[in-house]
N, C-alpha and C. Protein backbone atom coordinates (compact mmCIF):
# COMPACT_ATOMS: atom_id res chain seq x y z
N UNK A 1 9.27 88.53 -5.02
CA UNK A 1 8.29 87.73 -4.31
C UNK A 1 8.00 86.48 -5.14
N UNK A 2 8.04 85.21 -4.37
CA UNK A 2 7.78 84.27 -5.08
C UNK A 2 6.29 83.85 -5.16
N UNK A 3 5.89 83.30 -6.17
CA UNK A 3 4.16 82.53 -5.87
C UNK A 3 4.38 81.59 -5.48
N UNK A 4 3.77 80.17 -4.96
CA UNK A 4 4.09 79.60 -4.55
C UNK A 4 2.92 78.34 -5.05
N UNK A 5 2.86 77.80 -6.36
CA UNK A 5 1.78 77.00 -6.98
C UNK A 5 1.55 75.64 -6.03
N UNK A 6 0.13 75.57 -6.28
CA UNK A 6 -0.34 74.27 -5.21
C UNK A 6 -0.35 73.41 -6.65
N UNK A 7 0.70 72.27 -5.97
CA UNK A 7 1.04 71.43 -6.94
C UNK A 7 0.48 69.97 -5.53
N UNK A 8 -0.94 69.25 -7.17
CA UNK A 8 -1.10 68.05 -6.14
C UNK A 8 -0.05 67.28 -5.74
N UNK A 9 -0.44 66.79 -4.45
CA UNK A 9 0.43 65.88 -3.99
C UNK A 9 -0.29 64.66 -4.70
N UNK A 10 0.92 63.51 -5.28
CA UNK A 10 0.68 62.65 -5.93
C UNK A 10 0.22 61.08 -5.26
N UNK A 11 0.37 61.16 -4.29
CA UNK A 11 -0.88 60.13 -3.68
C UNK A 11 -2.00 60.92 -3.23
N UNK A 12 -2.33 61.90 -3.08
CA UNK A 12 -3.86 62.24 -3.01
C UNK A 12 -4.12 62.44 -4.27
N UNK A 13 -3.74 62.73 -4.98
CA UNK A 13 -4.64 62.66 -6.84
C UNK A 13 -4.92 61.02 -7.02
N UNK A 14 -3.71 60.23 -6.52
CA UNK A 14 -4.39 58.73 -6.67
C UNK A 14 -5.29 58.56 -5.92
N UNK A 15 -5.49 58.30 -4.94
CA UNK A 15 -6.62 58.79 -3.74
C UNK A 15 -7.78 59.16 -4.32
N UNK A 16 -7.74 60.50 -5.16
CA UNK A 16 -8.69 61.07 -5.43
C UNK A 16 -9.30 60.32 -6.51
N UNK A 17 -8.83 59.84 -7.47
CA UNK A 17 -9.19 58.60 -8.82
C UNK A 17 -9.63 57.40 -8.13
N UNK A 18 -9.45 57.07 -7.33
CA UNK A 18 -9.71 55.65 -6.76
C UNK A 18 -10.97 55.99 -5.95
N UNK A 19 -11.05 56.68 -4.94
CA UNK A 19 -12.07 57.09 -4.24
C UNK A 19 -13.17 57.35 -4.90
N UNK A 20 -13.23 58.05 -6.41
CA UNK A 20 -14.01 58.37 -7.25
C UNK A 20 -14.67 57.36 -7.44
N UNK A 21 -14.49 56.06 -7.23
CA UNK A 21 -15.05 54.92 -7.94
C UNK A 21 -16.29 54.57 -6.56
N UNK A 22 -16.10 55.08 -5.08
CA UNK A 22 -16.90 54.33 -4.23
C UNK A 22 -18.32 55.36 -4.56
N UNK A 23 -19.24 54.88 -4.27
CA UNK A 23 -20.73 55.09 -4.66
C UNK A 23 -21.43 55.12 -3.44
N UNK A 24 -21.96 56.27 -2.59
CA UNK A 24 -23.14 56.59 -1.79
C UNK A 24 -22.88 54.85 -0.69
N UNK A 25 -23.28 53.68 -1.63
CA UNK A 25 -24.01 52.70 -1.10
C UNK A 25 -22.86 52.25 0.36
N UNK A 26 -21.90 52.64 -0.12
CA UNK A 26 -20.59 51.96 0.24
C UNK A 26 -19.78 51.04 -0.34
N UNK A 27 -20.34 50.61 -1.03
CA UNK A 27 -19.84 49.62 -2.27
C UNK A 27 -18.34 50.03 -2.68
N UNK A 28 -17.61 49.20 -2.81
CA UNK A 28 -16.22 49.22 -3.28
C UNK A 28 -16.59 48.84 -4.89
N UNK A 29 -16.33 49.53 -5.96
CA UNK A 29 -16.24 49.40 -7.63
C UNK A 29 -15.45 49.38 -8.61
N UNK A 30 -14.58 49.06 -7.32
CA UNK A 30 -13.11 49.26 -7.98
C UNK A 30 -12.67 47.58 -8.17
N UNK A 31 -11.82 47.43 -8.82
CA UNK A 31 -10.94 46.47 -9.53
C UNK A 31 -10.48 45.61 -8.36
N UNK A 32 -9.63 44.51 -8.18
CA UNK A 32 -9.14 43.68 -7.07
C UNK A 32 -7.46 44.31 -7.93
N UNK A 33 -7.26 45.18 -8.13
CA UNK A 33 -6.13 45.34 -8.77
C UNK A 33 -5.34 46.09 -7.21
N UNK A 34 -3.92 45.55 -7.04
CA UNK A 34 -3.42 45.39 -5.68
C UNK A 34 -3.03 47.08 -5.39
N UNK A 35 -2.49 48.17 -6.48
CA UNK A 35 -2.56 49.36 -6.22
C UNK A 35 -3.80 50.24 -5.93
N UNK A 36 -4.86 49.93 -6.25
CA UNK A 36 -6.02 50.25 -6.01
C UNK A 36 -5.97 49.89 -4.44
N UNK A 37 -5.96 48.61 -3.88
CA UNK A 37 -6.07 48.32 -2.66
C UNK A 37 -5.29 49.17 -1.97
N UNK A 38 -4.16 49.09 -2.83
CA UNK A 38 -3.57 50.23 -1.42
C UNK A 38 -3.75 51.86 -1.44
N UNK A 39 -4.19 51.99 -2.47
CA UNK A 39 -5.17 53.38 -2.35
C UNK A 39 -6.07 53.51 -1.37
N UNK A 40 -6.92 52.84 -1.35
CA UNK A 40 -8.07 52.40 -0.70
C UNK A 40 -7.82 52.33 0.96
N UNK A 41 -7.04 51.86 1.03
CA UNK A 41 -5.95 51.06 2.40
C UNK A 41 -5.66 52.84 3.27
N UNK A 42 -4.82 53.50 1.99
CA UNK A 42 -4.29 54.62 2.61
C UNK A 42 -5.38 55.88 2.68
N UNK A 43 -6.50 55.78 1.55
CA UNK A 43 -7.46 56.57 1.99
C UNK A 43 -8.05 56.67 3.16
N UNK A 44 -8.29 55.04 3.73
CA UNK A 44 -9.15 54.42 5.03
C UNK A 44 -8.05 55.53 6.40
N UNK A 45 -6.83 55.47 6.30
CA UNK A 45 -5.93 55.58 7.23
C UNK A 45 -5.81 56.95 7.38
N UNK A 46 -6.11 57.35 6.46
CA UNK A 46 -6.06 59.02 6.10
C UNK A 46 -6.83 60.07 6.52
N UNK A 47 -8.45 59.16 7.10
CA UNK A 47 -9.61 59.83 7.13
C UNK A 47 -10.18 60.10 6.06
N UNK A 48 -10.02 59.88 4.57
CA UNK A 48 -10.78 60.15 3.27
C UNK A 48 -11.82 59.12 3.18
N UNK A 49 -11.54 57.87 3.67
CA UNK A 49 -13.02 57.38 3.75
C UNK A 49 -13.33 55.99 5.11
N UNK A 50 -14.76 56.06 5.46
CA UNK A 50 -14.28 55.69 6.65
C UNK A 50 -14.15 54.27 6.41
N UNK A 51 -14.44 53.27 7.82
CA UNK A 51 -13.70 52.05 7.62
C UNK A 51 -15.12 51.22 7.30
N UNK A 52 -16.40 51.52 7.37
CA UNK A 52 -17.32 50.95 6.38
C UNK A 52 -17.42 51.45 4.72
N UNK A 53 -16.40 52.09 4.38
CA UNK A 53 -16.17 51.89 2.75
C UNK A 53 -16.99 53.55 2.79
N UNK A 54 -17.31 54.25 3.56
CA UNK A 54 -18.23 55.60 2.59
C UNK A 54 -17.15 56.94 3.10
N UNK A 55 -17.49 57.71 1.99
CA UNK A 55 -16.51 58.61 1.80
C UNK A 55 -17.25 59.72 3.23
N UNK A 56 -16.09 60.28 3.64
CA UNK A 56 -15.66 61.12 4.74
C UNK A 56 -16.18 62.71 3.78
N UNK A 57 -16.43 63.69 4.97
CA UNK A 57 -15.90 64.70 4.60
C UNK A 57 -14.81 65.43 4.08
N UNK A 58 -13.74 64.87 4.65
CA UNK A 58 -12.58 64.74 3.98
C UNK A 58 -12.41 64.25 2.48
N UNK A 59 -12.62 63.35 2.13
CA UNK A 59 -12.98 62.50 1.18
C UNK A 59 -13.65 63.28 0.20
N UNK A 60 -14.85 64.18 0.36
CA UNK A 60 -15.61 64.46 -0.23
C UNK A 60 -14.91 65.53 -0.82
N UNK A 61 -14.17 66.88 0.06
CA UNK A 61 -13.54 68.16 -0.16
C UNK A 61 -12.46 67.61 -1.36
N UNK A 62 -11.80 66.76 -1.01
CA UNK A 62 -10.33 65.95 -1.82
C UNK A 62 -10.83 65.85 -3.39
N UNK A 63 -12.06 64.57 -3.32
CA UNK A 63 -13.14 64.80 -4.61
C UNK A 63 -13.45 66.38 -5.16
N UNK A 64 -13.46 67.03 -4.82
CA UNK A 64 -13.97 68.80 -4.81
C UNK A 64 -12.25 69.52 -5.61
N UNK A 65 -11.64 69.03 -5.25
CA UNK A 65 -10.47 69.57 -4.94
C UNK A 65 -9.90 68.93 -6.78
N UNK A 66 -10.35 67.94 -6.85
CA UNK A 66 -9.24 67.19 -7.71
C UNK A 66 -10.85 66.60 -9.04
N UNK A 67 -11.79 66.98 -8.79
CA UNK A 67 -12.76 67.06 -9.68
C UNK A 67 -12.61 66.77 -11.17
C-alpha cells in the first residue's frame, strides 16, 4: 500500500506568501515587484481573494493550510 504525501502545490505556497501580505483593510502591501503581481492576478482568478483586494474564504483556509 502506498501513502500518498500532500506535497504543496507550488503556486499555491506562492499564493500563500503573497496573500500573507494583504491586511483586513484590503490594502495591497506588497511590493510593485511584477511576480508578486502575478500572484496576486492568479489569486484574484482563483477565488483566494476577491476582486476588491480582501481575502476569500478560500484564501483564508490556503493561509491555514500553509501557515
Amino acid at each position: 500500500m502506498a501513502i500518498k504525501h500532500n506535497k504543496p502545490n507550488a503556486n499555491e505556497s506562492d499564493i500563500a506568501r503573497d496573500i500573507g501580505r494583504l491586511y483586513g483593510d484590503g490594502a495591497d502591501y506588497m511590493t510593485q515587484d511584477e511576480n508578486q503581481a502575478t500572484a496576486l492576478s492568479k489569486a484574484i482568478s482563483e477565488g483566494f481573494v476577491s476582486e476588491d483586494g480582501f481575502l476569500t474564504r478560500k484564501g483564508r483556509e490556503l493561509l491555514v493550510r500553509f501557515g
